[in-house]
N, C-alpha and C. Protein backbone atom coordinates (compact mmCIF):
# COMPACT_ATOMS: atom_id res chain seq x y z
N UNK A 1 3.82 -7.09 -3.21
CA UNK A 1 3.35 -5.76 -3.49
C UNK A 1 1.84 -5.82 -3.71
N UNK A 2 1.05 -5.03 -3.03
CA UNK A 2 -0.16 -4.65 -3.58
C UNK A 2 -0.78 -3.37 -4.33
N UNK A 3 -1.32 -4.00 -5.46
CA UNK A 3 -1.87 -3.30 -6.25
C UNK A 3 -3.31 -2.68 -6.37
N UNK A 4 -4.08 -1.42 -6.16
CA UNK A 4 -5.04 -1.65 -5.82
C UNK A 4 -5.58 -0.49 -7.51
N UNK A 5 -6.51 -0.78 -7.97
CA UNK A 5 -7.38 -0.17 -9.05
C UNK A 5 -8.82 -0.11 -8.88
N UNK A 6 -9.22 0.78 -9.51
CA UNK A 6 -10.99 0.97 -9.28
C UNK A 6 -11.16 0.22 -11.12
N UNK A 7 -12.41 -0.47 -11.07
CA UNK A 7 -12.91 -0.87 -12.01
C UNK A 7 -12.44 0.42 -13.39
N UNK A 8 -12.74 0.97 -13.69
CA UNK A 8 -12.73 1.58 -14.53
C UNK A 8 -11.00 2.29 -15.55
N UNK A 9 -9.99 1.55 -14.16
CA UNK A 9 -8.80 1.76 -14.47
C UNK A 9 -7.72 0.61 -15.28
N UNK A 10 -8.86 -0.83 -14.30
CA UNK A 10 -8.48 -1.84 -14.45
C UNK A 10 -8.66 -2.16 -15.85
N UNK A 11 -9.85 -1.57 -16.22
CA UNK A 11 -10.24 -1.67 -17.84
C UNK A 11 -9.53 -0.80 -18.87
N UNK A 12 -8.79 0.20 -18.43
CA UNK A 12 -8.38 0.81 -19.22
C UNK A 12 -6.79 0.40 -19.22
N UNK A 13 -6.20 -0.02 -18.42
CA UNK A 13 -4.99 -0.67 -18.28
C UNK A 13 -4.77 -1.52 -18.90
N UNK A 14 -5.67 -2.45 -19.15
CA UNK A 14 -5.42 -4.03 -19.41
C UNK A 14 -6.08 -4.36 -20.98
N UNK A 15 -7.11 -2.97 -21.24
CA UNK A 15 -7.84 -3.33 -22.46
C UNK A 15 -8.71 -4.39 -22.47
N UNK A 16 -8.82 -4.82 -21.37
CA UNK A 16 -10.37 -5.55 -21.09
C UNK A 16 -11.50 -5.04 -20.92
N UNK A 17 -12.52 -5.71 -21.40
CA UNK A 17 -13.91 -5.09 -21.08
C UNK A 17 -14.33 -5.63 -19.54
N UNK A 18 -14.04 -6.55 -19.66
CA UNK A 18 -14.75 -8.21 -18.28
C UNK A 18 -13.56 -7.19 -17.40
N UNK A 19 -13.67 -7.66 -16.07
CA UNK A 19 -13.09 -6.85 -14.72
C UNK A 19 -12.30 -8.03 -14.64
N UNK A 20 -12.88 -9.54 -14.55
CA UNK A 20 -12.30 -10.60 -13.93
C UNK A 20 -11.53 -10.88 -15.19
N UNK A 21 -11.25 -10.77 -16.09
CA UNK A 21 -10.60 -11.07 -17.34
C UNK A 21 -9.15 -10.31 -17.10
N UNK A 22 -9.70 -8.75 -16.86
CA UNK A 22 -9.13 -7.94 -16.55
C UNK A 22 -7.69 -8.38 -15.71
N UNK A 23 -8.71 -8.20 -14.46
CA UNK A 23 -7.99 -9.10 -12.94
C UNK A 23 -6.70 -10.34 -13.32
N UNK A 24 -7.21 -11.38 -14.09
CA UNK A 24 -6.30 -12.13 -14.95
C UNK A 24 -5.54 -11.92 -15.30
N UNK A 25 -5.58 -10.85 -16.30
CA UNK A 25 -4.87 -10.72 -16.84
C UNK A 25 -3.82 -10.12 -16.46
N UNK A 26 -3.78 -8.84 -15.75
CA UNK A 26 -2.73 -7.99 -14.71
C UNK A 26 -2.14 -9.15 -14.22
N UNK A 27 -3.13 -9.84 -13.60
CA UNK A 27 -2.37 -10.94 -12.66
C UNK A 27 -1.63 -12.13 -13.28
N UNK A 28 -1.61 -12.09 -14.06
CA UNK A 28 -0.44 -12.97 -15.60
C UNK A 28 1.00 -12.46 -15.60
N UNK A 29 0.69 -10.77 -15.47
CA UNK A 29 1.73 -10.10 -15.77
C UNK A 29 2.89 -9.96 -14.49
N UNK A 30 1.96 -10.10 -13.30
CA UNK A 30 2.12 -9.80 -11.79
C UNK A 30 2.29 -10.86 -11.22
N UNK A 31 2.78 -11.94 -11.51
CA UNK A 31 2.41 -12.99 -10.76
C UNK A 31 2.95 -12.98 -9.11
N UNK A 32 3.77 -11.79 -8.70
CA UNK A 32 4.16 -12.10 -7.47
C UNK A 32 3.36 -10.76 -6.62
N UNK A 33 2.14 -10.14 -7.55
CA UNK A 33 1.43 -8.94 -7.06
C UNK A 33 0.52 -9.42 -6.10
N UNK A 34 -0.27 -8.77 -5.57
CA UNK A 34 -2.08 -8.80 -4.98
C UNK A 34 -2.65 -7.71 -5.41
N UNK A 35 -3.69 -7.97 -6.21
CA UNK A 35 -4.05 -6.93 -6.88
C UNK A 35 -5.71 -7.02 -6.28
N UNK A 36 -6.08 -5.74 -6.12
CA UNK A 36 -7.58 -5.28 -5.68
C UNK A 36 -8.10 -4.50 -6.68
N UNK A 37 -9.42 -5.31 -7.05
CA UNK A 37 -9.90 -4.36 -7.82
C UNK A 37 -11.28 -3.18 -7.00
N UNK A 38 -11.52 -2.03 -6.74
CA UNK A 38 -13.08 -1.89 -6.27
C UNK A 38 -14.02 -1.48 -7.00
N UNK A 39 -14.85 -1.99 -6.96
CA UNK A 39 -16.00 -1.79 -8.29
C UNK A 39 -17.80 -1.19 -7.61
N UNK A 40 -16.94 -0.17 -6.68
CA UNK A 40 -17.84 0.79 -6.14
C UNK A 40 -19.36 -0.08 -5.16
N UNK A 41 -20.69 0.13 -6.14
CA UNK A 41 -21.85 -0.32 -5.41
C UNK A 41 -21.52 -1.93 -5.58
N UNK A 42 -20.28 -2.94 -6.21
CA UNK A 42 -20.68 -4.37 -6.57
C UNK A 42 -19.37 -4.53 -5.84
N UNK A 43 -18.61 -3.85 -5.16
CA UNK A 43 -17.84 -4.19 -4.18
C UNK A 43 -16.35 -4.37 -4.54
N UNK A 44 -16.05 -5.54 -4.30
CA UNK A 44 -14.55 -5.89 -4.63
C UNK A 44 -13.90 -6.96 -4.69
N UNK A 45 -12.70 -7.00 -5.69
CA UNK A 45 -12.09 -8.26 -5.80
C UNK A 45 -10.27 -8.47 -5.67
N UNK A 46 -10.48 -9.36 -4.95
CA UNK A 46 -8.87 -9.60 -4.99
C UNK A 46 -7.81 -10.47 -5.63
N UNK A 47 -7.28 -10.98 -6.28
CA UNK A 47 -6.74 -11.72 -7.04
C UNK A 47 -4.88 -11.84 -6.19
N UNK A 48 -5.25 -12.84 -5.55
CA UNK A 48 -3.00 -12.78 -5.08
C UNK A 48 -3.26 -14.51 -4.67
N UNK A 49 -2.03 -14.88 -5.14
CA UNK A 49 -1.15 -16.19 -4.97
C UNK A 49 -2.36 -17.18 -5.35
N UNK A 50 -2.69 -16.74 -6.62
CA UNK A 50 -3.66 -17.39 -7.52
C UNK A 50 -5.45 -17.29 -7.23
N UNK A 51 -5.49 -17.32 -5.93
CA UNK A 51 -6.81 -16.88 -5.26
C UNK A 51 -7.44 -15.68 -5.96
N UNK A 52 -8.62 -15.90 -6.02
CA UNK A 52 -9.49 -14.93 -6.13
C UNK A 52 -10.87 -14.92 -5.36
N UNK A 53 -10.81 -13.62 -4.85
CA UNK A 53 -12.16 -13.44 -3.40
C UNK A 53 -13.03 -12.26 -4.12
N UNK A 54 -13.99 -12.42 -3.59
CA UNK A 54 -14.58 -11.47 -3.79
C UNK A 54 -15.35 -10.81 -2.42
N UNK A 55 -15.90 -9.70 -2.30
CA UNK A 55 -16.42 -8.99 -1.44
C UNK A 55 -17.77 -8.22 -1.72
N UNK A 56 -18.75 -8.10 -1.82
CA UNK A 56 -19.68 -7.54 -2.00
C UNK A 56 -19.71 -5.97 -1.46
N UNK A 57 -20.16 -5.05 -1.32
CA UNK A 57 -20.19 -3.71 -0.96
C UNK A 57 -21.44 -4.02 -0.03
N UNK A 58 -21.05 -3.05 0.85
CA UNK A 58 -22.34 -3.29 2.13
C UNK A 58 -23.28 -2.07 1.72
N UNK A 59 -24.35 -2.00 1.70
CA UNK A 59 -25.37 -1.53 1.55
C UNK A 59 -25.54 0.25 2.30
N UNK A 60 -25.51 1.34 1.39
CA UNK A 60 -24.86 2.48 1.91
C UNK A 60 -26.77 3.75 1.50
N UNK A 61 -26.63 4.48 2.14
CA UNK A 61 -27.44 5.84 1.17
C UNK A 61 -26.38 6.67 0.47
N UNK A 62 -25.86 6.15 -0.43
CA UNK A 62 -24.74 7.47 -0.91
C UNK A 62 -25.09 8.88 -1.06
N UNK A 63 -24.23 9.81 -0.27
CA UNK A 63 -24.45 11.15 -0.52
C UNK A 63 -23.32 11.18 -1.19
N UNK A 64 -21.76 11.11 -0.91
CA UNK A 64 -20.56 11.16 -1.81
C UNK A 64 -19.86 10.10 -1.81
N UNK A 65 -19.28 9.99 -2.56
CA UNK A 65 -18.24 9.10 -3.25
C UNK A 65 -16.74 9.88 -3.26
N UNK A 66 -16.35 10.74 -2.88
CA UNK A 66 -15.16 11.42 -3.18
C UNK A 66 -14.05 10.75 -2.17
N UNK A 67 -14.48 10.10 -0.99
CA UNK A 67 -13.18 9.77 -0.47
C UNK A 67 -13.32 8.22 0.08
N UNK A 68 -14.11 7.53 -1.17
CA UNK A 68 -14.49 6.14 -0.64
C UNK A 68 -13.22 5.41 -1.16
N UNK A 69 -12.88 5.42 -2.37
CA UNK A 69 -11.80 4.57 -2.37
C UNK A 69 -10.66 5.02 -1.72
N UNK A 70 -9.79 6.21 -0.89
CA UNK A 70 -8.82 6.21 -0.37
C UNK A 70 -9.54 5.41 0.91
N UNK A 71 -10.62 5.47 1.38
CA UNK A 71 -10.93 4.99 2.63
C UNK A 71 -11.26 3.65 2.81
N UNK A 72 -11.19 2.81 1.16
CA UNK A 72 -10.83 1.51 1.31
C UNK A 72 -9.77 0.92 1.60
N UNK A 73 -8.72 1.99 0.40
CA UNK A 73 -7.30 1.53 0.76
C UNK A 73 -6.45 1.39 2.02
N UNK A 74 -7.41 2.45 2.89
CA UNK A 74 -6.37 2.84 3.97
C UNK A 74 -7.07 1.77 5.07
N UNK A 75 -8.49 1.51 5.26
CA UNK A 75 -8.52 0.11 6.03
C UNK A 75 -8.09 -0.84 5.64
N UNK A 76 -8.16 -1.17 4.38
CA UNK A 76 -7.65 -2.82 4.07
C UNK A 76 -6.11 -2.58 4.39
N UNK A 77 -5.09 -1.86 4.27
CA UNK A 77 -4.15 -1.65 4.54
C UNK A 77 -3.71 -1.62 5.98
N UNK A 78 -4.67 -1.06 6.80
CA UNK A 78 -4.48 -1.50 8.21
C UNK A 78 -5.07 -2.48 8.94
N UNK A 79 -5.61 -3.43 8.08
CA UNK A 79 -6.24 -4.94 8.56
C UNK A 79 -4.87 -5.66 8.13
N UNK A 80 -4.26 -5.16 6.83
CA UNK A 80 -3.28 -6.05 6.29
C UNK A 80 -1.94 -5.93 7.31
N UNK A 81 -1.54 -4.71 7.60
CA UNK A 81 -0.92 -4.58 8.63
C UNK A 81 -0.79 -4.99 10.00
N UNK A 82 -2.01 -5.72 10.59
CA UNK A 82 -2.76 -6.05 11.86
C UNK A 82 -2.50 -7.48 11.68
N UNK A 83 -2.24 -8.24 10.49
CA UNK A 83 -2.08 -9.74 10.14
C UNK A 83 -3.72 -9.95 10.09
N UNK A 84 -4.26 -9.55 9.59
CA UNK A 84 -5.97 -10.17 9.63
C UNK A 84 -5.75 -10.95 8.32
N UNK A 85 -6.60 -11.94 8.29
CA UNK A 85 -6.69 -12.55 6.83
C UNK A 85 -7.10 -12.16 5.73
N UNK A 86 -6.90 -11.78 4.68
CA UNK A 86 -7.55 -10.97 3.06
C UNK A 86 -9.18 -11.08 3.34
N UNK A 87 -9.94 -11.79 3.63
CA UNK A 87 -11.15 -11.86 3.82
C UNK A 87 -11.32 -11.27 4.92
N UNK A 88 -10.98 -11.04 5.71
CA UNK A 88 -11.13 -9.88 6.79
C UNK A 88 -10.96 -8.40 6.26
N UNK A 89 -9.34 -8.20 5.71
CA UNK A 89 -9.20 -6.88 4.76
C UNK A 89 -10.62 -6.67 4.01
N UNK A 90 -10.37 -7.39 3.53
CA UNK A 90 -11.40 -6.86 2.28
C UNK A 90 -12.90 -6.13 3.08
N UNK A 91 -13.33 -7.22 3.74
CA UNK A 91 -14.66 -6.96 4.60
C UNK A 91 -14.83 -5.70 5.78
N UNK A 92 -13.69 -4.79 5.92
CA UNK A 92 -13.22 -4.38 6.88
C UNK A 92 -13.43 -3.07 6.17
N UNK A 93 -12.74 -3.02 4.65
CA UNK A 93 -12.60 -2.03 3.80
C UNK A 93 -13.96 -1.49 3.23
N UNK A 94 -14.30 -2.62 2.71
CA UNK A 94 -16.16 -2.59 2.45
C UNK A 94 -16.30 -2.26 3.63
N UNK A 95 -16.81 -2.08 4.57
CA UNK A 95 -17.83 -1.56 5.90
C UNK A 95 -17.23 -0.19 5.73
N UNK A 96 -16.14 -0.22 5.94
CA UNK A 96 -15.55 1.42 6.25
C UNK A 96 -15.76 2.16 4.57
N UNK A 97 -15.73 1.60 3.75
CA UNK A 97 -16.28 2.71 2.21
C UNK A 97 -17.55 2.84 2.59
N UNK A 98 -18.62 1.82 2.85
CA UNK A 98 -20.25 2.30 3.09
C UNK A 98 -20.21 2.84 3.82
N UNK A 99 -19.42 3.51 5.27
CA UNK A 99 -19.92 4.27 6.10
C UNK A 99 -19.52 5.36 5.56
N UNK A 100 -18.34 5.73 4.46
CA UNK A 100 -18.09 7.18 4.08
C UNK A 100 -18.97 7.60 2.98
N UNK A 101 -19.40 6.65 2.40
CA UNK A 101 -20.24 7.15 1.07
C UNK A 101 -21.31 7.74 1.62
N UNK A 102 -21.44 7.38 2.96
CA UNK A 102 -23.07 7.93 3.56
C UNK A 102 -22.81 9.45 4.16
N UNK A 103 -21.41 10.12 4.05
CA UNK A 103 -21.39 11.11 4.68
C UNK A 103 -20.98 12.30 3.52
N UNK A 104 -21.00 13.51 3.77
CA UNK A 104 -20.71 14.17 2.88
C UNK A 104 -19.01 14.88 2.98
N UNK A 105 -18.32 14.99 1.79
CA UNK A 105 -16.78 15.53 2.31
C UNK A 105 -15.82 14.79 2.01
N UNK A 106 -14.89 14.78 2.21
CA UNK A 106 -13.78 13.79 1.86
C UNK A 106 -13.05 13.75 3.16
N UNK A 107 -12.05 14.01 3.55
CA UNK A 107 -11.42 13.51 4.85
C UNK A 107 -12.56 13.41 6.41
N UNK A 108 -13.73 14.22 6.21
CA UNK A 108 -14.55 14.14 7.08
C UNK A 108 -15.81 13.50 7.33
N UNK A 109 -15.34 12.47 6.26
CA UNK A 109 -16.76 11.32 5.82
C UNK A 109 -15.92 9.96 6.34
N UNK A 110 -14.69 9.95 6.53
CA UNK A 110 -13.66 8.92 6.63
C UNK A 110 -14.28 8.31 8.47
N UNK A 111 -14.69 7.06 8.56
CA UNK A 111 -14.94 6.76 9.39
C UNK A 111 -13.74 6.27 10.19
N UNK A 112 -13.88 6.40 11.89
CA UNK A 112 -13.16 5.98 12.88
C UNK A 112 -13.20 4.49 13.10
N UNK A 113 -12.28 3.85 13.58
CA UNK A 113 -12.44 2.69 13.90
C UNK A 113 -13.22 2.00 14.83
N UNK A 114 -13.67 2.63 15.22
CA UNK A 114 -14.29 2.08 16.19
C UNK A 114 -15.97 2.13 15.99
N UNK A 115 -16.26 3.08 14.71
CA UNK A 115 -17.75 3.30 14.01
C UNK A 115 -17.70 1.48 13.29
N UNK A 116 -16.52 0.90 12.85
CA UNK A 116 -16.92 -0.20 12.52
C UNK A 116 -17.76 -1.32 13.46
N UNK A 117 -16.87 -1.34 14.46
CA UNK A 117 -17.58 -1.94 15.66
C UNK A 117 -19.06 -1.80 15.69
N UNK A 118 -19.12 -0.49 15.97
CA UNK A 118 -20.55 0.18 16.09
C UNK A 118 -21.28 -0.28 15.52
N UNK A 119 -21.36 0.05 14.00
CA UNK A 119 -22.02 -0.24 13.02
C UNK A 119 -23.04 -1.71 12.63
């Protein structure tokens, strides 16, 4: 099962301050989870089958933020679906949140697949 949280949920869930403490700790509880955390402009982390990755956020002009994290979930979810490796997900998800943060709107900031390429 994957679990995915934005920083600010992860902290309020777990009663951690630290993200990676955080991350731990869920993942103590989860041991058969994959849990994602996204932590917006500092990117993201994954924690499954003891691993932990991290991902940096690619470099965006933010105009909105309103439909960046569904538009992480829904690429890393179709990299994960595609068999790509978690370090692919992840990197896949990051590109496609910086290209929506740069647009204004929510379902119409959601980049195409093929803008990754582009990009």
């Amino acid at each position: 099962m994957n679990v995915f949280l934005n920083e600010v949920e992860l902290c309020d869930l777990t009663g951690r301050k630290g993200v990676e403490e955080g991350l731990r700790y869920l993942g103590n509880l989860m041991p058969t989870s994959s849990l994602v955390v996204t932590l917006g402009e500092k990117g993201a982390l994954y924690l499954g089958d003891g691993e932990l990755l991290s991902q940096q956020a690619y470099s965006a002009q933010v105009v909105d933020t309103t439909a960046a994290g569904d538009t992480f979930l829904g690429f890393f979810m179709a990299a994960v679906v595609s068999k790509s490796d978690i370090s692919t997900c992840l990197r896949r998800a990051s590109k496609a949140a910086s290209l929506c943060v740069a647009r204004a709107g929510a379902s119409d900031s959601i980049p195409l697949e093929r803008e990754l390429v582009s990009s």
